[in-house]
N, C-alpha and C. Protein backbone atom coordinates (compact mmCIF):
# COMPACT_ATOMS: atom_id res chain seq x y z
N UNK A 1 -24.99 24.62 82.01
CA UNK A 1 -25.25 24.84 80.59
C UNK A 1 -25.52 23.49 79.92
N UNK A 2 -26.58 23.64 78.68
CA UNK A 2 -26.58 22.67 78.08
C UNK A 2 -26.78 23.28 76.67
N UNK A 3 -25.46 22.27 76.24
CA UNK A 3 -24.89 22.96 74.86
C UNK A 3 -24.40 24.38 75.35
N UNK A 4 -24.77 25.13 73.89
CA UNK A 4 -24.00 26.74 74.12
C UNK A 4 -24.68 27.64 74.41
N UNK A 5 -26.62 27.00 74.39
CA UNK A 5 -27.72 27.91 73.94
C UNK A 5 -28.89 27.63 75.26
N UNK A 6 -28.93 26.93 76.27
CA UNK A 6 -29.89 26.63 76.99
C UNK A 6 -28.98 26.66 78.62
N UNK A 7 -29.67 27.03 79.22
CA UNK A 7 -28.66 27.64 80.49
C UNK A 7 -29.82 27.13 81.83
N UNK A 8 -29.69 26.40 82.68
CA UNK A 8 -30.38 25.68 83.87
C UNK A 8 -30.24 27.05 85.13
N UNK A 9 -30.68 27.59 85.27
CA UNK A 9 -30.82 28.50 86.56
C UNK A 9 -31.57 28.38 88.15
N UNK A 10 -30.71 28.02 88.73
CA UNK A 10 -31.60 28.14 90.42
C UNK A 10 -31.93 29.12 90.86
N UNK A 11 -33.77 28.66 91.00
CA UNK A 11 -34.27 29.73 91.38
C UNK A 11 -34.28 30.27 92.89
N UNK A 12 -34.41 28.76 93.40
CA UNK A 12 -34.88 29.04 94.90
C UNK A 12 -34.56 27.99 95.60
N UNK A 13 -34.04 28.16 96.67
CA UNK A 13 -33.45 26.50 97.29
C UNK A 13 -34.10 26.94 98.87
N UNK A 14 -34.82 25.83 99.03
CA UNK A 14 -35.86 25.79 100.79
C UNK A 14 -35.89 24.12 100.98
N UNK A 15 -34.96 24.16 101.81
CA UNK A 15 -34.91 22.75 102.54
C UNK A 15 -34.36 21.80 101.76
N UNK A 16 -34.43 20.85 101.50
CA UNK A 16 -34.44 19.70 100.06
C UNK A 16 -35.10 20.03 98.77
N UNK A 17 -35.79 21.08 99.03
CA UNK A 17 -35.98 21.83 97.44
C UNK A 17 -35.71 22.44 96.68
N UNK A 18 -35.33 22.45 95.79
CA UNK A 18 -34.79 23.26 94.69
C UNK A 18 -35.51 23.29 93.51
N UNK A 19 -36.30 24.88 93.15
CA UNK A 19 -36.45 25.53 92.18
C UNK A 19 -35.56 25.64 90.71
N UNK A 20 -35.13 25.19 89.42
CA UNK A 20 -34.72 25.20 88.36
C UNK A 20 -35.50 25.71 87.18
N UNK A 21 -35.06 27.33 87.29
CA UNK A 21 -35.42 27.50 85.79
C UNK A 21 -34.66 27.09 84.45
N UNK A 22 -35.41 27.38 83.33
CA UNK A 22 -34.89 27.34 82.42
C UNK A 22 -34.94 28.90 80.99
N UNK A 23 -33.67 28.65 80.79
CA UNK A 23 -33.44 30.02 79.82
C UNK A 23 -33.00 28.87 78.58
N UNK A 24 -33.46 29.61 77.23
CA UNK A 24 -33.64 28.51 75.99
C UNK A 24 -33.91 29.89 74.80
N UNK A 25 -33.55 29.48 73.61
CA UNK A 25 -33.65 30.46 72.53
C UNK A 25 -35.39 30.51 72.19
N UNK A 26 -36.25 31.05 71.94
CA UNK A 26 -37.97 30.97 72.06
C UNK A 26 -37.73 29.48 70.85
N UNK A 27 -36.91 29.51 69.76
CA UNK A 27 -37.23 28.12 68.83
C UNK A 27 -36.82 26.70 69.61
N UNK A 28 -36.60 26.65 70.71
CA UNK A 28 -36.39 25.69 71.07
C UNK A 28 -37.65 24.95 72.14
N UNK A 29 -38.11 23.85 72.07
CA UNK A 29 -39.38 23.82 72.88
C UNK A 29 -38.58 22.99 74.13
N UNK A 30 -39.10 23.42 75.14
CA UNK A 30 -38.92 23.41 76.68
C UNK A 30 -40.32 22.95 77.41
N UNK A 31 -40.32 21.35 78.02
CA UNK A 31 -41.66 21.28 78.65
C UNK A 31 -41.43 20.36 79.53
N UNK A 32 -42.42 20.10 80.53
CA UNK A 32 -42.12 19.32 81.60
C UNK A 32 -42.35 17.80 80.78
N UNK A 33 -41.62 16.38 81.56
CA UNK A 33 -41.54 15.79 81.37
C UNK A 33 -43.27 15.22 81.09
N UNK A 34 -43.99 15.09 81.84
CA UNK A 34 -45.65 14.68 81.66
C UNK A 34 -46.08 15.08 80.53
N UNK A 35 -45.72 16.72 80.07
CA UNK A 35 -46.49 17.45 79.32
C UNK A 35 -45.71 17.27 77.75
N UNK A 36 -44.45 16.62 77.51
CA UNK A 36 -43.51 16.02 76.26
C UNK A 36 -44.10 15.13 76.13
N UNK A 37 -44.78 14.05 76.88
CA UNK A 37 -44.93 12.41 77.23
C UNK A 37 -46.32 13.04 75.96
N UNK A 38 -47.75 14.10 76.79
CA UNK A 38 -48.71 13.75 76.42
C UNK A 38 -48.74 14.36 74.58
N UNK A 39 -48.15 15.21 74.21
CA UNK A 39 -47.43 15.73 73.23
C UNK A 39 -47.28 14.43 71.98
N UNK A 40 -46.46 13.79 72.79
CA UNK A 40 -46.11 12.77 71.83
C UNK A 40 -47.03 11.87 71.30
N UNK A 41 -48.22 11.17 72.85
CA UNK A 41 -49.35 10.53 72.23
C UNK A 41 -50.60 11.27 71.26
N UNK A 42 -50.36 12.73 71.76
CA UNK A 42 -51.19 13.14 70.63
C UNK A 42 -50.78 13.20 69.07
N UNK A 43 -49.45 12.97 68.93
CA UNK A 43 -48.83 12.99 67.83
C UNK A 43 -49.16 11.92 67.08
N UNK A 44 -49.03 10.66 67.79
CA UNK A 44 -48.92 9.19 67.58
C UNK A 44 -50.51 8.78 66.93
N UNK A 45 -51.52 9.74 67.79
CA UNK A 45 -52.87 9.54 67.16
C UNK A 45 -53.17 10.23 66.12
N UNK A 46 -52.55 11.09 66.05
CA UNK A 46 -52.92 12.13 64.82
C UNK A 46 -52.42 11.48 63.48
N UNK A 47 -51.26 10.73 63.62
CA UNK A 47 -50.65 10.18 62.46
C UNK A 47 -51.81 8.55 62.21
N UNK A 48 -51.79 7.75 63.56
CA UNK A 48 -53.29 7.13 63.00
C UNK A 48 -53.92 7.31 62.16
N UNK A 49 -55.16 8.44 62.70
CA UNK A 49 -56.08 8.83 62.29
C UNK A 49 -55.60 9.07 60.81
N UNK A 50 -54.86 9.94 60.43
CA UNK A 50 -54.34 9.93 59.28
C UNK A 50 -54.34 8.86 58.36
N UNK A 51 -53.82 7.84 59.07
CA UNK A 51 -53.41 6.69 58.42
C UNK A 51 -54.74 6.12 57.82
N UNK A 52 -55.70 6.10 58.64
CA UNK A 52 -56.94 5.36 58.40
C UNK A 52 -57.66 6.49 57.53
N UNK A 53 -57.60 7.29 57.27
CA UNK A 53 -58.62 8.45 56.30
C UNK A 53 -57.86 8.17 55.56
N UNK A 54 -56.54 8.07 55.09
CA UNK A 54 -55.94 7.27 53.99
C UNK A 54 -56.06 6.31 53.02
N UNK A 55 -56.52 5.47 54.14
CA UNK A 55 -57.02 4.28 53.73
C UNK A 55 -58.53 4.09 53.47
N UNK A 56 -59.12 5.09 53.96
CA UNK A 56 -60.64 4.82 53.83
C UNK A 56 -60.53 5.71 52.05
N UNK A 57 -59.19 6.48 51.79
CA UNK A 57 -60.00 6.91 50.53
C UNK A 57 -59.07 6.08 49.71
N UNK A 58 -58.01 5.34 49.25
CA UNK A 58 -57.45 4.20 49.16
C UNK A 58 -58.83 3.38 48.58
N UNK A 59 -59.74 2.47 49.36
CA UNK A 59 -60.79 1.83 49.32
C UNK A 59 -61.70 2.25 48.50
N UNK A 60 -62.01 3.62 48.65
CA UNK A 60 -63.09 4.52 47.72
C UNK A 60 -62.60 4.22 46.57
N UNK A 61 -61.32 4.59 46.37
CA UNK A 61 -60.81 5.10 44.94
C UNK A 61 -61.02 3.40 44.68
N UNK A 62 -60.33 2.50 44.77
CA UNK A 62 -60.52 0.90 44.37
C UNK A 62 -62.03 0.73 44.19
N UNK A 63 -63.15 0.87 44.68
CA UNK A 63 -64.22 1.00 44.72
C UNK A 63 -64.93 1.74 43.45
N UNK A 64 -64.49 2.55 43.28
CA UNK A 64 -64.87 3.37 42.22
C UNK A 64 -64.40 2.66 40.75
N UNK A 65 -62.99 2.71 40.35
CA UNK A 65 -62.53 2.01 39.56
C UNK A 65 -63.47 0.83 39.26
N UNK A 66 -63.13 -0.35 40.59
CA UNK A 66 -63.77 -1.21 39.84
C UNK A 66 -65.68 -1.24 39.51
N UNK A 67 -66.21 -0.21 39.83
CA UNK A 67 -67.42 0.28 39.53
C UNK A 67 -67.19 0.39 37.76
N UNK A 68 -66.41 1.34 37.58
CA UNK A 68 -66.48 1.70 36.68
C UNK A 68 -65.98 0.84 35.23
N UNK A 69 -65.12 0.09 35.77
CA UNK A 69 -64.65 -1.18 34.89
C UNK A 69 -66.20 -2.18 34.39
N UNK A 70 -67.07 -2.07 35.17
CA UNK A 70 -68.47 -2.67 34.91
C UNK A 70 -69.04 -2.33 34.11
């Protein structure tokens, strides 16, 4: 068990291998380690990208103003 709500289950044991499912409440997200990793860099770019359309209208708006101060 981990915690009170997520429960590790063996599925299948052949040789040195062992099968581990997982049982989890559906709100809880459950993913392989690779597939958390790529998750996260898409996160990391998305907030970028963000950052910079931010800033590109940041610039506009300064742009404009001082247009209009003319």
């Amino acid at each position: 068990m981990i915690g009170e709500h997520i429960e590790l289950v063996v599925l299948d044991v052949e040789g040195e291998t062992i099968r581990i499912g997982i049982k989890a409440p559906k709100h809880i997200e459950v993913h392989r380690k690779e597939i958390y990793l790529q998750i996260q860099e898409a996160n990391k770019a998305a907030q970028s990208t963000i950052g910079i359309m931010d800033l590109i209208k940041i610039v506009g708006a300064i742009k404009k103003q001082k247009d209009n101060a003319e």
